[in-house]
Protein backbone atom coordinates (compact mmCIF):
# COMPACT_ATOMS: atom_id res chain seq x y z
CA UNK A 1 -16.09 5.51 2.96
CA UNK A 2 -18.97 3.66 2.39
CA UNK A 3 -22.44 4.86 2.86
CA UNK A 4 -24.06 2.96 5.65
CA UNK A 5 -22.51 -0.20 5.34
CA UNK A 6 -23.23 -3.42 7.24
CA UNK A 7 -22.15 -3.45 11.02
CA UNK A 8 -22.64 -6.77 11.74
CA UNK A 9 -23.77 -10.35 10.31
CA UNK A 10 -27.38 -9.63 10.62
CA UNK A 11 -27.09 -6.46 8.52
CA UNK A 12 -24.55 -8.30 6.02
CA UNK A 13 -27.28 -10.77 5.69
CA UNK A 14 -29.88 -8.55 4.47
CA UNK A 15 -27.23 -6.53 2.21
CA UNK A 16 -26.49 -10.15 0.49
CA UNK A 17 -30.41 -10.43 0.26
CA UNK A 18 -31.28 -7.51 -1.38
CA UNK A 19 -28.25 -7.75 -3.77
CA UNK A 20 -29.61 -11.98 -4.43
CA UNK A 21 -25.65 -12.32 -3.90
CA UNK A 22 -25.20 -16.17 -4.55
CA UNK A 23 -21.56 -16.69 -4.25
CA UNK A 24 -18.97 -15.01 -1.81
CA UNK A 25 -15.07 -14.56 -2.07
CA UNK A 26 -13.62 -14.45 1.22
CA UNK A 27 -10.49 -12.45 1.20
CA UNK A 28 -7.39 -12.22 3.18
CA UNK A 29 -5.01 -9.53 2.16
CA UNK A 30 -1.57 -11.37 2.31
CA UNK A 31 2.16 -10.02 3.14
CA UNK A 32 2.27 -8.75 -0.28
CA UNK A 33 -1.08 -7.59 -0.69
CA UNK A 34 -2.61 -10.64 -2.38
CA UNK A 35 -6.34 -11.34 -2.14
CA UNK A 36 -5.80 -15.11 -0.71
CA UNK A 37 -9.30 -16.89 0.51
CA UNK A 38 -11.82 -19.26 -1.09
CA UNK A 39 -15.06 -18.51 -2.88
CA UNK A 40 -18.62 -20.57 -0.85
CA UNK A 41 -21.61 -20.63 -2.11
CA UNK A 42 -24.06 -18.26 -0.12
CA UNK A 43 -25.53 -21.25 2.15
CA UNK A 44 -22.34 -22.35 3.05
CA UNK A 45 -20.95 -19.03 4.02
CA UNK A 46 -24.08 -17.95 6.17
CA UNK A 47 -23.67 -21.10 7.67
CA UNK A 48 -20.04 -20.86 8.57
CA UNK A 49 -19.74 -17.17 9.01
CA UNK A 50 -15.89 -17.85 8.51
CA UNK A 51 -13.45 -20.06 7.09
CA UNK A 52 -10.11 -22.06 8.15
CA UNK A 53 -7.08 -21.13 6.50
CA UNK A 54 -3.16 -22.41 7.04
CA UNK A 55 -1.52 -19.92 8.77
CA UNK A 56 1.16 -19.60 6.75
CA UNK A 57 -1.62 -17.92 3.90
CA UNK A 58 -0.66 -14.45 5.29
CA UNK A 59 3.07 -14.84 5.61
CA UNK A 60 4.39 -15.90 2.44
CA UNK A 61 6.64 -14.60 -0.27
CA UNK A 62 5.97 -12.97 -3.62
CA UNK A 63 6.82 -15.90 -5.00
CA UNK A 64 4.72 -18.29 -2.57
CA UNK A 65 8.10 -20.04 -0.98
CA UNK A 66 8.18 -20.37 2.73
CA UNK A 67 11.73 -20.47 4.84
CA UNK A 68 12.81 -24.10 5.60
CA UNK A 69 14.06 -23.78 9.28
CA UNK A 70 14.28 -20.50 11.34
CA UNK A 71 12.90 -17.91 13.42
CA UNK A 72 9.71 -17.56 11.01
CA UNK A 73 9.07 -20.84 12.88
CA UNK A 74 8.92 -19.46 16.21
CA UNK A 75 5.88 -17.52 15.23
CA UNK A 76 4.35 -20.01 12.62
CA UNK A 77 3.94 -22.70 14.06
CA UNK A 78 5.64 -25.92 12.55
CA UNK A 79 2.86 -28.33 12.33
CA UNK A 80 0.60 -25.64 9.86
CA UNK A 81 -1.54 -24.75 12.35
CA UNK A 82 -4.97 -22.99 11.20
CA UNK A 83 -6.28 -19.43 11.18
CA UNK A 84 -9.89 -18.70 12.17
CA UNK A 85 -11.02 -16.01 9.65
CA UNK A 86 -14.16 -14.06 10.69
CA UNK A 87 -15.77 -11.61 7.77
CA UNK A 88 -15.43 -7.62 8.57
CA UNK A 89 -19.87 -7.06 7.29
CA UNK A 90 -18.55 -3.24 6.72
CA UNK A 91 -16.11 -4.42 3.99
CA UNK A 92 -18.50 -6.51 2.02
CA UNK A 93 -18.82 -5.03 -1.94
CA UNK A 94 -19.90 -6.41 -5.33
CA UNK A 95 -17.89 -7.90 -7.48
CA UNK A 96 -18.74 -6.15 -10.39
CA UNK A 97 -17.05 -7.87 -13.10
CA UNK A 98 -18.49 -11.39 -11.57
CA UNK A 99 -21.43 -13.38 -14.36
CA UNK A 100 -23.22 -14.31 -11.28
CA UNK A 101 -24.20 -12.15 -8.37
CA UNK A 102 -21.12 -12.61 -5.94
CA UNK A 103 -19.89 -10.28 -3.17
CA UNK A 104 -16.22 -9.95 -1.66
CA UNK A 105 -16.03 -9.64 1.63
CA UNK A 106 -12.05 -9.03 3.70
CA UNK A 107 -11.37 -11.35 6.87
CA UNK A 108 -9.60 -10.73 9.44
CA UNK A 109 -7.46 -13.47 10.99
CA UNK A 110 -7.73 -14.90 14.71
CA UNK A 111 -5.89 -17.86 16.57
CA UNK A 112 -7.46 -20.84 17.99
CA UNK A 113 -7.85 -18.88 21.92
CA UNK A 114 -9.72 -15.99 19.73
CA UNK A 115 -6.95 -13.22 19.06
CA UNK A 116 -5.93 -11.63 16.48
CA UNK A 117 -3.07 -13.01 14.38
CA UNK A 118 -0.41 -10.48 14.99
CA UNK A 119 1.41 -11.15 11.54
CA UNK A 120 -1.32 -10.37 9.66
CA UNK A 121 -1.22 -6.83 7.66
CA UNK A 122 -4.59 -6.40 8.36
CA UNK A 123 -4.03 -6.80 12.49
CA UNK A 124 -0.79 -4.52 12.06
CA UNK A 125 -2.50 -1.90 11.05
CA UNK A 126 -5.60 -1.93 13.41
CA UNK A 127 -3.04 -2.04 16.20
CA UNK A 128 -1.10 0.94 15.25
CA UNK A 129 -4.27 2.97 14.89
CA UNK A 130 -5.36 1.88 18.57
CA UNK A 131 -2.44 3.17 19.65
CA UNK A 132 -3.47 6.26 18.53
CA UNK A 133 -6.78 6.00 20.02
CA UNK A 134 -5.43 5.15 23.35
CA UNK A 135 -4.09 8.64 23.31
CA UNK A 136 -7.39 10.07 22.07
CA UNK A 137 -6.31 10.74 18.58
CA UNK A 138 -7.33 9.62 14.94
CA UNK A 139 -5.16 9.47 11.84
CA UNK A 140 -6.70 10.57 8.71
CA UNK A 141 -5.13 9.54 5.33
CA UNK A 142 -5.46 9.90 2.18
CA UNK A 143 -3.59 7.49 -0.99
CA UNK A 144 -2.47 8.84 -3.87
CA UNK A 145 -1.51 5.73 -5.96
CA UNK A 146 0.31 5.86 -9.37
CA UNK A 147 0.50 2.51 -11.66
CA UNK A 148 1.09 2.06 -15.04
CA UNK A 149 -0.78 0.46 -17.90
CA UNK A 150 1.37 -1.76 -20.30
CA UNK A 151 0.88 -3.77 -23.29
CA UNK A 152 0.04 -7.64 -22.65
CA UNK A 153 3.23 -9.14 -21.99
CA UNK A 154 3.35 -13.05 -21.43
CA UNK A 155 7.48 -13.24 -21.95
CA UNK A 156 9.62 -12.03 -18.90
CA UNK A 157 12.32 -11.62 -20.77
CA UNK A 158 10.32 -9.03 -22.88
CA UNK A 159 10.44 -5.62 -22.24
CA UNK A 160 6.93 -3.51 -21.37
CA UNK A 161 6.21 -1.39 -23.68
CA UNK A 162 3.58 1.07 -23.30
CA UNK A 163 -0.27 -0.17 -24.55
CA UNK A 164 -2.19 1.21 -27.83
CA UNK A 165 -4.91 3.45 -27.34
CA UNK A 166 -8.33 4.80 -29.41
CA UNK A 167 -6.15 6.65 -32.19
CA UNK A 168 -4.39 3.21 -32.89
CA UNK A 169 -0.89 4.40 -31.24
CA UNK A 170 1.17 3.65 -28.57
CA UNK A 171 2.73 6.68 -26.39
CA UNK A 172 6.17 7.35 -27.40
CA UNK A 173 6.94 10.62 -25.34
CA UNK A 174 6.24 11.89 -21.83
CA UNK A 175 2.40 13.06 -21.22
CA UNK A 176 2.24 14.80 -17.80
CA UNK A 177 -1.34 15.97 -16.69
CA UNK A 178 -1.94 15.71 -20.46
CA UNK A 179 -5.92 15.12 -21.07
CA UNK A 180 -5.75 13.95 -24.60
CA UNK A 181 -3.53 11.73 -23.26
CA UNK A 182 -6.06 10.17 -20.61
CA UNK A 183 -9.20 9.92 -23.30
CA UNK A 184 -6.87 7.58 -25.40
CA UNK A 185 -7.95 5.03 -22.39
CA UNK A 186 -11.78 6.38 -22.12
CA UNK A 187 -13.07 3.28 -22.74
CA UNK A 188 -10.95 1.76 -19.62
CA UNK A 189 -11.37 4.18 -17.38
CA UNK A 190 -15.08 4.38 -17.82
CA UNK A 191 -15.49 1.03 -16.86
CA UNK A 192 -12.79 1.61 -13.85
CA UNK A 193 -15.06 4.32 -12.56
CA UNK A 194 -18.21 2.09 -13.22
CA UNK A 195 -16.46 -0.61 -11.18
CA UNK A 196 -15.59 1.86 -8.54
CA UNK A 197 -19.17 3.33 -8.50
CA UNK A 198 -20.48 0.12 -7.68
CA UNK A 199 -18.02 -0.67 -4.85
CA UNK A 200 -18.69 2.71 -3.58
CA UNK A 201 -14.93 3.16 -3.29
CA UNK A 202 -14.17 6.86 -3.13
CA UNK A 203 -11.98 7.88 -5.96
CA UNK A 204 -11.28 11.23 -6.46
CA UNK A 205 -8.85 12.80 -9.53
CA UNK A 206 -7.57 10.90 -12.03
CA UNK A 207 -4.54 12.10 -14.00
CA UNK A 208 -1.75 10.63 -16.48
CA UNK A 209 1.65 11.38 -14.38
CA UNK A 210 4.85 11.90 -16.29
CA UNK A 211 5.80 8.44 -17.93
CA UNK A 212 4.33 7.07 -20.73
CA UNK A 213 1.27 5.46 -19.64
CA UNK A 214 1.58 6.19 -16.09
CA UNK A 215 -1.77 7.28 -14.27
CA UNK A 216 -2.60 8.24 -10.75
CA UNK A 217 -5.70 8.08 -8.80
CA UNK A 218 -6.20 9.78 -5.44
CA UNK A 219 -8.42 8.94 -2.98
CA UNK A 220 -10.40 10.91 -0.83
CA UNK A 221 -9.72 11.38 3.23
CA UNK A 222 -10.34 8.99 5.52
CA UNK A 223 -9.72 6.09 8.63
CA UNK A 224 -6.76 4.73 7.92
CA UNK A 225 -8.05 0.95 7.87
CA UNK A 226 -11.18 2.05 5.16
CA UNK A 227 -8.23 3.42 3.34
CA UNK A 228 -6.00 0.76 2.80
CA UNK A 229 -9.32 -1.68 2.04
CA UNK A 230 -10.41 0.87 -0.40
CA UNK A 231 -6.61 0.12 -1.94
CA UNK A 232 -6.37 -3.13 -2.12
CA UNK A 233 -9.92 -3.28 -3.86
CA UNK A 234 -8.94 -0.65 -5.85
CA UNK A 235 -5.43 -2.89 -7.11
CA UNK A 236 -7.95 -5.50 -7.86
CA UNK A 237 -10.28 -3.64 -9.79
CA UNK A 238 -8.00 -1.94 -12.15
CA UNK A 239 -5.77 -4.93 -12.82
CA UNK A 240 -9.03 -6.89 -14.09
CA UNK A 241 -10.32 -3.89 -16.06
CA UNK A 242 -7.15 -3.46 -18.05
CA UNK A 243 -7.12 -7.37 -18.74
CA UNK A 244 -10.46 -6.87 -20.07
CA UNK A 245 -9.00 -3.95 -22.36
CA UNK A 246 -6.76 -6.46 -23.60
CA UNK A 247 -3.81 -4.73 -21.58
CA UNK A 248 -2.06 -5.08 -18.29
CA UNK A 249 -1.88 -2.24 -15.46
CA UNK A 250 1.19 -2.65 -13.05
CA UNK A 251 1.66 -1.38 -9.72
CA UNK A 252 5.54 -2.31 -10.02
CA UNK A 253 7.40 0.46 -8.46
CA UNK A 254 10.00 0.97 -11.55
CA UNK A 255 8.22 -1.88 -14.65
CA UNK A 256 10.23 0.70 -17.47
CA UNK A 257 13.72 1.45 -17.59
CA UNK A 258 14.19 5.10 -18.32
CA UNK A 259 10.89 6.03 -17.09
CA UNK A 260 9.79 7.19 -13.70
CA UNK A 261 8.74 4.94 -10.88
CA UNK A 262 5.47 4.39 -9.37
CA UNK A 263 4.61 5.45 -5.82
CA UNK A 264 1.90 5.36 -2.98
CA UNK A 265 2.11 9.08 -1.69
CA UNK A 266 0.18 9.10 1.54
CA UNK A 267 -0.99 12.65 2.75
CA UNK A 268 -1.40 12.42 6.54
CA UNK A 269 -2.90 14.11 9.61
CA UNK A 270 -4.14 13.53 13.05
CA UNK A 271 -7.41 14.79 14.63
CA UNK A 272 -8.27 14.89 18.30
CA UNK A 273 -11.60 12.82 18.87
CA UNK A 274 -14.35 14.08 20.00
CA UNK A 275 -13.54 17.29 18.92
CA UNK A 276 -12.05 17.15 15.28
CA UNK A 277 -9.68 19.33 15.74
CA UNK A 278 -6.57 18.99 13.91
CA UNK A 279 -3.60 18.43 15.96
CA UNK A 280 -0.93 19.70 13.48
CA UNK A 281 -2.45 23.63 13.67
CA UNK A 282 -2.91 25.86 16.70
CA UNK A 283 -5.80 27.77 17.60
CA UNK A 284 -3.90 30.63 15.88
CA UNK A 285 -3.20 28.95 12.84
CA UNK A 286 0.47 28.01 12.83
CA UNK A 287 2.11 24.70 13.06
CA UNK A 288 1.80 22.85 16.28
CA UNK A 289 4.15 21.17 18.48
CA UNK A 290 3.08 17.97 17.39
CA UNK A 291 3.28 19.01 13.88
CA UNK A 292 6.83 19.13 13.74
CA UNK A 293 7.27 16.04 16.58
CA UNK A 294 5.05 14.24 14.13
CA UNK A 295 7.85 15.09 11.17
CA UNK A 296 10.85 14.52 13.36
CA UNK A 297 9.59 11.11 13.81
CA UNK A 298 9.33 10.53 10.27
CA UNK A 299 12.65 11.25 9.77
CA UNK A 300 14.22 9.31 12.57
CA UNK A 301 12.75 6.51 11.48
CA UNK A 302 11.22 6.10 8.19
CA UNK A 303 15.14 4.94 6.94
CA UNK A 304 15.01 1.99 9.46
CA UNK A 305 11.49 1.54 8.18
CA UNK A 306 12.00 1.53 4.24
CA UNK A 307 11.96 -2.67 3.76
CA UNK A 308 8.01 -2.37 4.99
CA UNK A 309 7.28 0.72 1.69
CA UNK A 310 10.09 -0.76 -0.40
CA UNK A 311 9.01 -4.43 -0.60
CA UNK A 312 11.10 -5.60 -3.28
CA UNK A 313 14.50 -5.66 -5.42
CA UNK A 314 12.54 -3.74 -7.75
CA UNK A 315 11.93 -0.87 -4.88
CA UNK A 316 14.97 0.63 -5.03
CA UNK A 317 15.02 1.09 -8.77
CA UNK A 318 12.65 4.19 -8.33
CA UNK A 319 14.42 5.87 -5.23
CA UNK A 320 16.56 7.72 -7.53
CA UNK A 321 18.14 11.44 -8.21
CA UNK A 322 15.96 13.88 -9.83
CA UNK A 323 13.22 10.92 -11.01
CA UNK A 324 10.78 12.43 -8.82
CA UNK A 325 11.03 10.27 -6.01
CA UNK A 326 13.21 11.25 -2.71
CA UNK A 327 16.75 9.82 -1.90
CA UNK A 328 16.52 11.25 1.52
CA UNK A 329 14.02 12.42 4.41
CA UNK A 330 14.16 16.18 3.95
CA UNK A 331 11.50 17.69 4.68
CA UNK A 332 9.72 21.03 3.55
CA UNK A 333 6.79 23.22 2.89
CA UNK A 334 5.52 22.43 -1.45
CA UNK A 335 8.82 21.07 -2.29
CA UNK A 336 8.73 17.50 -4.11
CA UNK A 337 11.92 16.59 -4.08
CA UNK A 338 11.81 15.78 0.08
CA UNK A 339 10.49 12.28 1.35
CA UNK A 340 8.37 14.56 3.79
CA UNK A 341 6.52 17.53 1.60
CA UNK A 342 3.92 19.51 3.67
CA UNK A 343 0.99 21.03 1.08
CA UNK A 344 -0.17 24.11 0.69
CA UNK A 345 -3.24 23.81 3.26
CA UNK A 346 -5.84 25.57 5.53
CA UNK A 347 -4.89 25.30 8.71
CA UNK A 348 -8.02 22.48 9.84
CA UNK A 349 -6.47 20.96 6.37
CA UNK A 350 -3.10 20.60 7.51
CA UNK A 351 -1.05 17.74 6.70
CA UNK A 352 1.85 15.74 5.70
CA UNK A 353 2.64 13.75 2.65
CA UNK A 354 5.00 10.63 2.64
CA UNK A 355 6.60 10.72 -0.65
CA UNK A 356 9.11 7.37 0.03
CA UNK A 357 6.16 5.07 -0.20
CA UNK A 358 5.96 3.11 -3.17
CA UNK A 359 3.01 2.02 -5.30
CA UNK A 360 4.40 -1.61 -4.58
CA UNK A 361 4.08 -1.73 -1.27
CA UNK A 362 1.12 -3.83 0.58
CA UNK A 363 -1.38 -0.63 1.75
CA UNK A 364 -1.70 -2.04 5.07
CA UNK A 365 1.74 -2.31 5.85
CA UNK A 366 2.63 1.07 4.25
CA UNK A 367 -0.09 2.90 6.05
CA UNK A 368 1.32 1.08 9.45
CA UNK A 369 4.75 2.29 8.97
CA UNK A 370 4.12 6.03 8.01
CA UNK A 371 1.76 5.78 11.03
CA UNK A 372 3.91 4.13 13.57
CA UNK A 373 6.63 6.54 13.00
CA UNK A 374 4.80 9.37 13.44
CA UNK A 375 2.96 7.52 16.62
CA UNK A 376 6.86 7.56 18.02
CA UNK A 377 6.99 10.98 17.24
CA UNK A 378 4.91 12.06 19.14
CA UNK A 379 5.43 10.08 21.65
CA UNK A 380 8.91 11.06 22.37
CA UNK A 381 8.47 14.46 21.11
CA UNK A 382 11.36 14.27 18.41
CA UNK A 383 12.58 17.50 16.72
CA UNK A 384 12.94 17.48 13.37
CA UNK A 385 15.51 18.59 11.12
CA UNK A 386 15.67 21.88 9.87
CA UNK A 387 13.19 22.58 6.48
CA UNK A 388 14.61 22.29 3.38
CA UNK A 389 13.41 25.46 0.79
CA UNK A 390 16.10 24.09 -1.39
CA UNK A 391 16.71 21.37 -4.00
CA UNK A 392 16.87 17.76 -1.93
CA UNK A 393 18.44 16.08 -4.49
CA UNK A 394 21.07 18.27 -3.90
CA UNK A 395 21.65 16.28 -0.09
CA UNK A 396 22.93 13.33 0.31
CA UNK A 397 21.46 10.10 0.40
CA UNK A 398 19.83 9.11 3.21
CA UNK A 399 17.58 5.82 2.65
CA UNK A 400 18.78 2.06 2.34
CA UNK A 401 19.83 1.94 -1.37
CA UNK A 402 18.76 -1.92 -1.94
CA UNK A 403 16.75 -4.45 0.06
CA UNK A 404 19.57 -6.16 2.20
CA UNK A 405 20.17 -3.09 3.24
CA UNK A 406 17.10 -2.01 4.19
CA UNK A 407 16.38 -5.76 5.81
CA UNK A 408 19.41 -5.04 7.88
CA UNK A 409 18.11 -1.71 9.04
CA UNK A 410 14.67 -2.94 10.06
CA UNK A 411 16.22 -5.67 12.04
CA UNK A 412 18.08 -3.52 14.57
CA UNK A 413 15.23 -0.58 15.06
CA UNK A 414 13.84 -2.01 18.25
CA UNK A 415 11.52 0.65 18.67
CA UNK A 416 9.69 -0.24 15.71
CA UNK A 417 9.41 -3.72 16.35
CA UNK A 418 7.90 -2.63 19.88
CA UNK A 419 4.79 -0.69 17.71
CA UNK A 420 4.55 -3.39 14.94
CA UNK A 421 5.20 -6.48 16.33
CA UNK A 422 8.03 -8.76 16.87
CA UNK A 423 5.87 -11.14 15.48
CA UNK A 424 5.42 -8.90 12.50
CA UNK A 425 8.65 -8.11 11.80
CA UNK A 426 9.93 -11.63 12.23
CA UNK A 427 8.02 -12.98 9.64
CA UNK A 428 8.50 -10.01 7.28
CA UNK A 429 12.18 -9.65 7.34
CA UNK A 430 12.47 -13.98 7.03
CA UNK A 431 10.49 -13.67 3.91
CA UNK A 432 11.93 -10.68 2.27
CA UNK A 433 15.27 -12.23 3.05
CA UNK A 434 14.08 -15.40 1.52
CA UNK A 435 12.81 -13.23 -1.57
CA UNK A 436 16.18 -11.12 -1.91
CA UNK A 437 18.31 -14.48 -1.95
CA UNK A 438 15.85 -16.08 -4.82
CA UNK A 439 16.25 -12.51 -6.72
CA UNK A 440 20.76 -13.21 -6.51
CA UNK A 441 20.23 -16.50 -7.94
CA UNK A 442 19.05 -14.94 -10.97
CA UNK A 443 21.31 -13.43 -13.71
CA UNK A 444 20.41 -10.00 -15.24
CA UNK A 445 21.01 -8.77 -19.39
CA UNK A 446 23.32 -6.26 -17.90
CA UNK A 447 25.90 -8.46 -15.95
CA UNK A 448 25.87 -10.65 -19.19
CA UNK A 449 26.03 -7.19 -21.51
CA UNK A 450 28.88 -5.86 -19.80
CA UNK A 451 30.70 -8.51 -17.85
CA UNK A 452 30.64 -11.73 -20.20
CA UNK A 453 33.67 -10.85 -22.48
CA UNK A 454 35.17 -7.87 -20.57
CA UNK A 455 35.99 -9.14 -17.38
């Protein structure tokens, strides 16, 4: 979290002044996670203190295409109707890279009577984590996000291939957790960090996970809303630092055939306010009640939920057996082959870790869902299943398998919509449906491989 930052526009006036910021980008994270938003000169946005923006910015497609006729038009309305977007001051950061001194500052989105847009990610979350306060509670979080970094690659129809580093060679084998492995991108990463230093985003570890030039970062704890801000800048910052490296880094969940996927593992807990005290640990130590509630919830509904963490056709590519990612919604104490692993922890540390999530997914919306399910949890005081000490992959499968599916899933969980949003999940489902139907139009080097003179 940042230290001390702006609270309001008088304070984000005199952080611009001492920083002799002359330009601003005002961002809106998108339904894909998408910094949309226009850049103003400093006069013009201390005069405005805002901007007007087409609905319709925050509820696109991947591919920018809107639905013709539907219900996404009974919550957008049809005559592109604008949003009023008013500047968060405690989000405002350098933008390091910039020539000129220019600051980025995220917006959140209200309607014409003064409320928030319900359909934005950004609203989404904040309303799950009210729920949450309304029962005197606060969710703590904390990312761990995985991407890879690829050779510049302008042809689609070219495969990624990983990128060359200081001794002149690409990596050709599998370098988990090695360190040599990491320095071959010391250049990069030192300017990642310097970029991150001067956003005062909290990164913690950096390490190169199993596939050939696959990394991870992990974040340190924190509000859930700081959290996924601290992500999306973070997406940002690497992307453009890798460009400047003369490489790409790619938060696709599975960019490399044969390698492992890319996910967004989200370790989880809940405090009380006021007091601090973690709500998954008794007085004694031991699991709580709402420790296991908290799982159960996860598990009754994370399936329904997967469309919101698994975004894409790509998604499903990485939910696969024994590729270190879960097929199912086990759950256990230090096991990584569940969707729902609970660390080795201090009791005040306890916590859970969504495995399902991946690296793909918009952080707002993942940190919602993982949240909301818990929040019904709770609630309802679900049990959970029993705790698997054995090999998941061993269970069935247990999660949508592609993104019809999953669409199809989402649409009939009522009680989800009731914590998101109808609103929400209207718009999400019409554009992922509108995304999955683009994605069938389009035919794949395997169905012409194996089908074209065999069939």
């Amino acid at each position: 979290m940042k230290s001390n930052p702006p609270q309001s526009f008088n304070e984000l006036e005199q952080w611009l002044n001492q920083r002799r910021v002359t330009e601003i980008e005002c961002l809106v994270p998108d339904l894909t996670g998408v910094a949309r938003g226009k850049i103003l000169p400093r006069g013009k946005f201390t005069e405005d203190r805002g901007m007007r923006l087409p609905q319709a910015v925050v509820a696109m497609g991947v591919t920018g295409v809107f639905p013709e006729s539907g219900p996404y038009y009974d919550v957008i309305d049809p005559t592109d109707r604008d949003m009023q977007l008013r500047p968060d001051p405690s989000t405002v950061r350098i933008v390091p890279w910039a020539t000129d001194p220019t600051a980025q500052v995220i917006h959140d989105c209200f309607d014409h009577a003064g409320k928030r847009v319900p359909f934005a990610p950004r609203s989404v979350l904040r309303h799950v984590c009210n729920l949450y306060e309304e029962m005197g509670l606060s969710p703590v979080v904390a990312p761990e996000l995985e991407f890879y970094l690829t050779a510049r690659n302008t042809d689609p129809n070219t495969l990624l291939k990983p990128p060359i580093g200081r001794s002149g060679r690409a990596e050709t084998s599998r370098q988990a957790y090695s360190i040599d492995a990491v320095n071959e991108f010391d250049p990069l990463f030192e300017e990642i960090y310097d970029y991150c230093d001067q956003m005062e985003l909290n990164v913690d570890t950096l390490i190169h996970e199993v596939g050939a030039g696959q990394m991870e970062i992990n974040f340190f704890h924190g509000a859930p809303l700081d959290l996924a801000d601290e992500v999306f800048f973070f997406k940002r910052t690497v992307r453009e630092a890798a460009l400047r490296h003369d490489m790409y880094a790619t938060f696709m969940a599975k960019p490399i055939a044969g390698e492992p996927g890319s996910a967004m593992h989200v370790h989880q807990s809940i405090v009380e306010r006021g007091s601090g005290r973690n709500l998954f640990s008794q007085l004694d130590g031991t699991p709580s009640e709402a420790f296991y509630h908290y799982i159960g919830g996860l598990q009754r509904y994370i399936p329904a939920a997967m469309a919101l963490v698994a975004p894409y056709v790509n998604s499903y590519r990485r939910l696969s057996r024994n590729t270190a990612a879960p097929i199912n919604i086990e759950w256990g104490h230090d096991n990584r082959t569940v969707g729902i692993r609970s660390p080795i922890a201090v009791p005040q540390s306890r916590r859970l870790e969504n495995r399902v999530i991946g690296a793909d997914a918009n952080p707002y919306v993942a940190l919602a869902m993982t949240l909301a399910c818990g929040y019904l949890g709770l609630k309802n005081k679900i049990a959970p299943k029993p705790e698997k000490k054995s090999d998941a992959y061993l269970s069935p499968y247990a999660l949508p398998r592609t993104l019809g599916e999953a669409l199809d899933w989402l649409r009939r969980e009522s009680d989800l919509h009731e914590v998101l949003g109808r609103e929400f999940i209207t718009i999400y489902t019409e554009i992922k449906e509108l995304e999955f139907e683009e994605f069938m139009k389009v035919i794949s080097p395997w169905e012409r491989e194996h089908l074209l003179l065999h069939v």
